[in-house]
Protein backbone atom coordinates (compact mmCIF):
# COMPACT_ATOMS: atom_id res chain seq x y z
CA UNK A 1 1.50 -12.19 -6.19
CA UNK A 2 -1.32 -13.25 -4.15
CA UNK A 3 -1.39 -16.17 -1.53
CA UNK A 4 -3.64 -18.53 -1.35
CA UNK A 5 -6.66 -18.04 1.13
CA UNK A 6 -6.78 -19.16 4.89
CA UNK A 7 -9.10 -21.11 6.78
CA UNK A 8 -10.71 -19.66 10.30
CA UNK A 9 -8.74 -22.34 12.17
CA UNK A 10 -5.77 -22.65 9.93
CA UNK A 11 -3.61 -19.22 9.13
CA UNK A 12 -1.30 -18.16 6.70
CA UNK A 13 1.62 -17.90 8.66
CA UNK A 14 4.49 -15.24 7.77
CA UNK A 15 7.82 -14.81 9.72
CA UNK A 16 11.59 -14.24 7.94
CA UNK A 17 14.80 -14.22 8.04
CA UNK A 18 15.69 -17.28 8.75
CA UNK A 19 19.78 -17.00 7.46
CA UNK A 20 19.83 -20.53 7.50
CA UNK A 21 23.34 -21.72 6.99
CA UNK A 22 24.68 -18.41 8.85
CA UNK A 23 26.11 -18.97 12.12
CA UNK A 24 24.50 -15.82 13.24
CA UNK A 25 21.26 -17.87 13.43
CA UNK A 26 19.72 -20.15 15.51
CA UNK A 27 18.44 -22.57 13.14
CA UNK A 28 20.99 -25.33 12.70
CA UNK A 29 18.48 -27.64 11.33
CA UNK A 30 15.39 -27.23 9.27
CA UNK A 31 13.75 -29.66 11.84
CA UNK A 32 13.57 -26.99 14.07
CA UNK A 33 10.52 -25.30 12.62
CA UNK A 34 8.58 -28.19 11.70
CA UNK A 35 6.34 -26.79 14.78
CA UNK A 36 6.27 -23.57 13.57
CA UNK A 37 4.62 -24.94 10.39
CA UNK A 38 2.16 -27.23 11.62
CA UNK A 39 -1.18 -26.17 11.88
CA UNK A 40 -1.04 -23.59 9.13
CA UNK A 41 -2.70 -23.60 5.71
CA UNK A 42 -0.16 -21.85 3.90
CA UNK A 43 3.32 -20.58 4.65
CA UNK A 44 5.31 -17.39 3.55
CA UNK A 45 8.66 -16.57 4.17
CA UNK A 46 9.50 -13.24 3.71
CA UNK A 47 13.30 -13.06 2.36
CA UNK A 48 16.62 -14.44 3.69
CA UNK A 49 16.02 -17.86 4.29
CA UNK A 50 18.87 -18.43 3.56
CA UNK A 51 22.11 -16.56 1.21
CA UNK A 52 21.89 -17.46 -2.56
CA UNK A 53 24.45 -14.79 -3.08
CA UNK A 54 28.50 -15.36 -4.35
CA UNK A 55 30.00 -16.82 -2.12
CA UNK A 56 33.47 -19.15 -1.67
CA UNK A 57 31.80 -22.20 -1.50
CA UNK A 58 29.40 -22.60 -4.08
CA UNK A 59 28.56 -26.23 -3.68
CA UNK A 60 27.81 -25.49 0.08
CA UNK A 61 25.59 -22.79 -1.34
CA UNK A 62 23.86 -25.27 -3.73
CA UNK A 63 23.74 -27.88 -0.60
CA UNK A 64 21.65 -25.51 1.43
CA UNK A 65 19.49 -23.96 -1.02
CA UNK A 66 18.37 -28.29 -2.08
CA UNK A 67 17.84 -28.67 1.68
CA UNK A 68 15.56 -25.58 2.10
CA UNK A 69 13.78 -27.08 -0.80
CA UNK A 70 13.29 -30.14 -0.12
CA UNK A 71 12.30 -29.59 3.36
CA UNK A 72 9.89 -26.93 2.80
CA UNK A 73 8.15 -28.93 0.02
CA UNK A 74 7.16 -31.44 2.58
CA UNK A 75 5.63 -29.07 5.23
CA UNK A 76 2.12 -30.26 4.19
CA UNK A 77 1.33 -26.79 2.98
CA UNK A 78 1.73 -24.45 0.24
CA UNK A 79 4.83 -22.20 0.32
CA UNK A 80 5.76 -19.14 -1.04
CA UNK A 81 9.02 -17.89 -0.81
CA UNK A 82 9.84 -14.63 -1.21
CA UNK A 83 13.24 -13.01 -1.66
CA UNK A 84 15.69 -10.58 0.24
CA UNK A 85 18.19 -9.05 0.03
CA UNK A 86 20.44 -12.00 0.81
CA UNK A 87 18.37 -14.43 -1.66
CA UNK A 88 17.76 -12.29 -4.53
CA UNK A 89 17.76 -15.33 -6.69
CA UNK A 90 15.65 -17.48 -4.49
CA UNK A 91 12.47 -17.35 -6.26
CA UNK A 92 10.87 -15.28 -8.43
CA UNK A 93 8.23 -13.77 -5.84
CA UNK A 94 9.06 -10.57 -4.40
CA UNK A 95 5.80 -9.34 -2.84
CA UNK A 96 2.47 -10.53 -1.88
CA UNK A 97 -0.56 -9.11 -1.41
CA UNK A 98 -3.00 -10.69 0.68
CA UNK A 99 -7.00 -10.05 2.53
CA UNK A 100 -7.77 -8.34 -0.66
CA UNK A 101 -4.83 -5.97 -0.77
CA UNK A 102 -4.93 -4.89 2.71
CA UNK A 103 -2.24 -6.38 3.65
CA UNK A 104 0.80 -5.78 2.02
CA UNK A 105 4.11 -8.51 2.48
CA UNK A 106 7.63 -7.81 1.45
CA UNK A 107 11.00 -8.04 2.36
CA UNK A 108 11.64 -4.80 3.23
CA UNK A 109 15.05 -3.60 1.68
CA UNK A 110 13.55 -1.99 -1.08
CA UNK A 111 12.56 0.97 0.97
CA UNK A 112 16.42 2.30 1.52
CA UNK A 113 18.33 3.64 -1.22
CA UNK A 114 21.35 1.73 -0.25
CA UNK A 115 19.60 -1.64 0.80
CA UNK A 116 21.64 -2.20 4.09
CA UNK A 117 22.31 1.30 5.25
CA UNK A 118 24.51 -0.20 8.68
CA UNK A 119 27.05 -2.61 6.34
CA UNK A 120 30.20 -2.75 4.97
CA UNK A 121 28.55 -2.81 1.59
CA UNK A 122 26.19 0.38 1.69
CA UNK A 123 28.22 2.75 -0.35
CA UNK A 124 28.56 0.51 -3.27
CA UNK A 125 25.19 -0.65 -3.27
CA UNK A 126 24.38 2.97 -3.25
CA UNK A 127 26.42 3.56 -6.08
CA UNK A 128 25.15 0.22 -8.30
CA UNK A 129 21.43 1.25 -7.76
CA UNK A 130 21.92 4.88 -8.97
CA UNK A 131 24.22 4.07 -11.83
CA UNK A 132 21.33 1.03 -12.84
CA UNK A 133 18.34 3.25 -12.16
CA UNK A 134 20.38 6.30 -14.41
CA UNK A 135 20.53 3.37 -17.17
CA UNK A 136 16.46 3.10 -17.57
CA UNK A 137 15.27 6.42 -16.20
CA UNK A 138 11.48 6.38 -16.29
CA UNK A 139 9.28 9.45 -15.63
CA UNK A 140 7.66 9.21 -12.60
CA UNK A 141 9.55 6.85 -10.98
CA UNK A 142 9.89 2.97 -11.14
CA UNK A 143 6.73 0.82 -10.66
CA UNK A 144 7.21 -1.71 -7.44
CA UNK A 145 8.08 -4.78 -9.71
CA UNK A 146 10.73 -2.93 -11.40
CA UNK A 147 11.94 -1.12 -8.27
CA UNK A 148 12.18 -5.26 -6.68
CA UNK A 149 14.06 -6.95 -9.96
CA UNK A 150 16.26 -3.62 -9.88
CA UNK A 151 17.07 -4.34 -6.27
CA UNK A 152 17.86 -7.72 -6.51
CA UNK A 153 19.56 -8.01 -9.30
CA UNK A 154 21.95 -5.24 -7.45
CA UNK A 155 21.68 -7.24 -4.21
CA UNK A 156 23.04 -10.30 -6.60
CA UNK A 157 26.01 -8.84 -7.32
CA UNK A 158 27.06 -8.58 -3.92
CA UNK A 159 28.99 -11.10 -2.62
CA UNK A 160 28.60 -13.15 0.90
CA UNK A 161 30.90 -12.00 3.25
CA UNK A 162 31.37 -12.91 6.97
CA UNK A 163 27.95 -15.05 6.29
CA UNK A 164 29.78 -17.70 4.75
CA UNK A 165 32.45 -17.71 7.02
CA UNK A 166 32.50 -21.05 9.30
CA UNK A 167 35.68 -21.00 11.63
CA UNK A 168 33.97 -19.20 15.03
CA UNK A 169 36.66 -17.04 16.14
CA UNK A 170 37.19 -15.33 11.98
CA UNK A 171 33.35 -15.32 11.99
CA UNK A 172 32.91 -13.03 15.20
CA UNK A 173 35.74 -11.04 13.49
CA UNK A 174 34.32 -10.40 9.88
CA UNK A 175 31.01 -9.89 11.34
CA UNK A 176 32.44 -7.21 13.92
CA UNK A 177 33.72 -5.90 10.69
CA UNK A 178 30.78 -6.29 8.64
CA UNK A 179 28.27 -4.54 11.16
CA UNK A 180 29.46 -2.91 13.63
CA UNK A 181 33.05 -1.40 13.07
CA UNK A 182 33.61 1.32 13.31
CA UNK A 183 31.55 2.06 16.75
CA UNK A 184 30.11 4.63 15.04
CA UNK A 185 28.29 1.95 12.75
CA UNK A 186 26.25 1.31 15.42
CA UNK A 187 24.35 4.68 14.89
CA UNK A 188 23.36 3.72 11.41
CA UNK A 189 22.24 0.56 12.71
CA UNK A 190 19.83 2.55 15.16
CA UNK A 191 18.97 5.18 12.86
CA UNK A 192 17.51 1.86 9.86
CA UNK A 193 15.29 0.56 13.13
CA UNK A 194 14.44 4.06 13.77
CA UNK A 195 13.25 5.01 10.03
CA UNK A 196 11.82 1.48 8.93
CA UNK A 197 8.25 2.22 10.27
CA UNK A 198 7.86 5.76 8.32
CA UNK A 199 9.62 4.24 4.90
CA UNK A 200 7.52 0.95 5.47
CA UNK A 201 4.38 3.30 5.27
CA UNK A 202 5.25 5.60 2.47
CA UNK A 203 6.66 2.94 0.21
CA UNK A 204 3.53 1.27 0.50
CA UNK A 205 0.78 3.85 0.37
CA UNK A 206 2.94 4.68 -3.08
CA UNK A 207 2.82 1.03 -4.44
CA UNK A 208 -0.34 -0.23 -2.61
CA UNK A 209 -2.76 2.86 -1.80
CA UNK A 210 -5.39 -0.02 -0.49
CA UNK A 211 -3.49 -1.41 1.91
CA UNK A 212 -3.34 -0.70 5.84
CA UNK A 213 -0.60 -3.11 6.96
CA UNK A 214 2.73 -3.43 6.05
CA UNK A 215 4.84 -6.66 7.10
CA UNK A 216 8.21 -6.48 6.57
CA UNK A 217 11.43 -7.74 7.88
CA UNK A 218 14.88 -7.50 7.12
CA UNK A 219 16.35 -4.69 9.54
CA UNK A 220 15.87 -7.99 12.59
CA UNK A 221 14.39 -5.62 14.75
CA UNK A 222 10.96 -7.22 15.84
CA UNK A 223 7.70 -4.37 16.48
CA UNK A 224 4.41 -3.26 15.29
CA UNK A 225 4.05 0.00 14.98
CA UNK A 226 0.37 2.25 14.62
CA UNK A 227 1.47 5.36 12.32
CA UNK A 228 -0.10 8.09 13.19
CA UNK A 229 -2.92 7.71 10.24
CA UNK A 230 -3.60 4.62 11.26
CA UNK A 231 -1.42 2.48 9.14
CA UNK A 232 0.42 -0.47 10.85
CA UNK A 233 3.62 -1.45 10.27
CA UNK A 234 4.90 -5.10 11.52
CA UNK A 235 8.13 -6.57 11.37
CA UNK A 236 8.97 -9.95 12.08
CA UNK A 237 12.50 -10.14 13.36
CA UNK A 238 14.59 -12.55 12.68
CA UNK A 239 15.70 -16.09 13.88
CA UNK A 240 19.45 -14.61 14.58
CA UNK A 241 21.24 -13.54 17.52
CA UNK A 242 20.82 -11.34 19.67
CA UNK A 243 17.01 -10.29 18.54
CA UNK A 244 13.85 -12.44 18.23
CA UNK A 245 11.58 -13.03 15.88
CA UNK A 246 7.12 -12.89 15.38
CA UNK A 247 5.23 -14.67 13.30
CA UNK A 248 1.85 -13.39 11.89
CA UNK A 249 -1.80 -15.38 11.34
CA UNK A 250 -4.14 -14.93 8.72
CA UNK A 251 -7.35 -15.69 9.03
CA UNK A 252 -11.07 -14.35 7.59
CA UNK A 253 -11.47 -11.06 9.35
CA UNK A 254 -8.43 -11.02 11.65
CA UNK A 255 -4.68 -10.55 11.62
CA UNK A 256 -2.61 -11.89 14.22
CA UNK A 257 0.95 -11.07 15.98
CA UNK A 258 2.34 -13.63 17.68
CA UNK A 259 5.39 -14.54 19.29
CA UNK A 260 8.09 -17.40 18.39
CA UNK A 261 9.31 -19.48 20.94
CA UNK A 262 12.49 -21.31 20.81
CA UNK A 263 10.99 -24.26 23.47
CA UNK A 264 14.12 -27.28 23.37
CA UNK A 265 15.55 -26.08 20.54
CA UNK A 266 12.58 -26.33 18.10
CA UNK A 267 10.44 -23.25 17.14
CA UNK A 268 6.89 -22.57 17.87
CA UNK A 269 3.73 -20.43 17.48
CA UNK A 270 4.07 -18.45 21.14
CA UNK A 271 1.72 -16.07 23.01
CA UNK A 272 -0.39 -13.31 20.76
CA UNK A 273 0.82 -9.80 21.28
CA UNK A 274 -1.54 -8.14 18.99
CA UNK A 275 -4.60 -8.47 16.84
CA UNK A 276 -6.39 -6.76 14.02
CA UNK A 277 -9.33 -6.90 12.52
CA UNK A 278 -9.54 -7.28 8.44
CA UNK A 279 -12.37 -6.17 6.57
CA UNK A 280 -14.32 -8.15 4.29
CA UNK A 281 -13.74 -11.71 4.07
CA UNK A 282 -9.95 -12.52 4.65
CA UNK A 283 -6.89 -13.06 3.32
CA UNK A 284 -7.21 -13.54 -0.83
C-alpha cells in the first residue's frame, strides 16, 4: 500500500514494535506516545503493536487490541498499521511503499525462513512455512503479497507464550525460556542482528528493484546500515527492554533518523542521527 504524502514541516513518522500489553515493554499506557505523535502528518507502525495471537486470555486480548484502536484513531492523523509477526491479524496492510517507491516499509520477519530464528518456536515455524509453501508451489517463487499472507497466516497459528504471561517472577522465567535458554540461544540471537541488514537488502531489491531504503524492525536491534551498493537499511528498535528504539521522518526530498526519548515516562521525537536525501518530490 502506499501512505499518504507528507508535508515539509510535518513527517510521516515510522517506528515499531511497540508489544503493548507485554511486560517486556515500556509502554504501560498509550498516553505515553501521544508526544511521539504530535506534530506528524501521518503515522505508521510497522508490526507488533501489540500480540493479536492465541493466547489464554482472549478477552484481555480483545481489551488491548479496542484500546490500541481507539487511541490511535484519535491521534489527529492518519494511521496505518501494519502487521508482524506478533499481530498477523492486526490489519490487513503488510507493506508500504512510500517517496515513490524508494522507500520500502515492512515488518521485517518475512526475510527468515523460520520468522524468529532465536525462539522457542523456530523449528515449527520452519516446518509450517515449508509444508504451506509445498501446498501452492509456484514457479519462480512467491510474489511479496503472497510471501506476507503466507507468513502471517503461519505466524497466526502460533500461540502467545511468555508474552501473555503477567505474574513478574513466571514472566522473567518463560521469557528466559522463550529467548535465551539454552545459553547457546544467545548466538542465534546475534547471528538474526548480524544477517538482518544483507536479507533486508536482497528481499527488497527482489520485491522492490526501485527502492534504496529498507525500514524494518522486528529483530529490536536499532541501526542504519549503508550496504556496500549503496542501499540503506534502517531498523527501528523497539520500545522493550533492554534495547531502544528510532523513529524515522518523511518529508519532500529528505528522510530522517531520529532518536526516541523516553523524557518522564512519555515518548518523544529525540536528536537526528542521520539524514538522507530522496529524489523527486517526497514521500507518495
Amino acid at each position: 500500500m502506499s501512505a499518504e504524502k507528507g508535508t515539509t514541516d510535518r513527517p510521516i513518522r515510522i517506528f515499531s514494535d511497540v508489544h503493548f500489553g507485554d511486560r517486556a515493554s515500556r509502554v504501560h499506557s498509550l498516553a505515553q506516545l501521544r508526544p511521539l505523535c504530535e506534530g506528524a502528518s501521518a503515522l505508521i507502525l510497522n508490526g507488533d503493536t501489540l500480540d493479536t495471537r492465541p493466547g489464554p486470555d482472549p478477552d484481555r486480548s480483545s481489551r488491548l487490541l479496542s484500546e490500541v484502536r481507539s487511541f490511535f484513531s484519535a491521534v489527529g492523523a492518519p494511521v496505518t498499521l501494519l502487521t508482524g509477526n506478533h499481530d498477523p491479524s492486526l490489519s490487513p496492510h503488510h507493506a508500504c511503499d512510500l517517496a515513490d517507491g524508494q522507500v520500502f516499509v515492512t515488518h521485517g520477519d518475512i526475510f527468515y525462513n523460520n520468522i524468529v530464528p532465536w525462539g522457542h518456536d523456530a523449528e515449527f515455524i520452519r516446518r509450517r512455512l515449508r509444508a504451506a509453501t509445498a501446498e501452492t508451489p509456484v514457479p519462480g517463487g512467491l510474489a511479496l503479497e503472497e510471501r506476507l499472507q503466507l507468513f502471517r497466516r503461519v505466524a497466526a497459528s502460533v500461540p502467545q507464550r511468555h508474552q501473555s504471561e503477567r505474574n513478574l517472577l513466571k514472566f522473567a522465567i518463560r521469557f528466559a525460556s522463550d529467548t535465551v535458554w539454552p545459553p547457546w540461544r544467545i548466538l542465534r540471537i546475534v547471528k538474526a542482528w548480524r544477517v538482518l541488514p544483507g536479507l533486508a537488502e536482497a528481499s527488497t531489491r527482489r520485491y522492490r528493484p526501485k527502492a534504496r531504503f529498507a525500514i524494518v524492525g522486528h529483530t529490536h536491534w536499532p541501526g542504519v546500515w549503508r550496504m556496500p551498493s549503496g542501499f540503506i537499511v534502517i531498523n527501528t528498535g523497539s520500545f522493550c527492554r533492554p534495547l531502544e528504539g528510532l523513529a524515522v521522518d518523511l518529508v519532500p526530498g529528505r528522510l530522517t533518523v531520529r532518536r526516541v526519548d523516553r523524557i518522564r515516562g512519555e515518548y518523544r521525537p529525540g536528536r537526528i542521527i542521520r539524514e538522507f536525501a530522496l529524489a523527486g518530490s517526497g514521500p507518495a
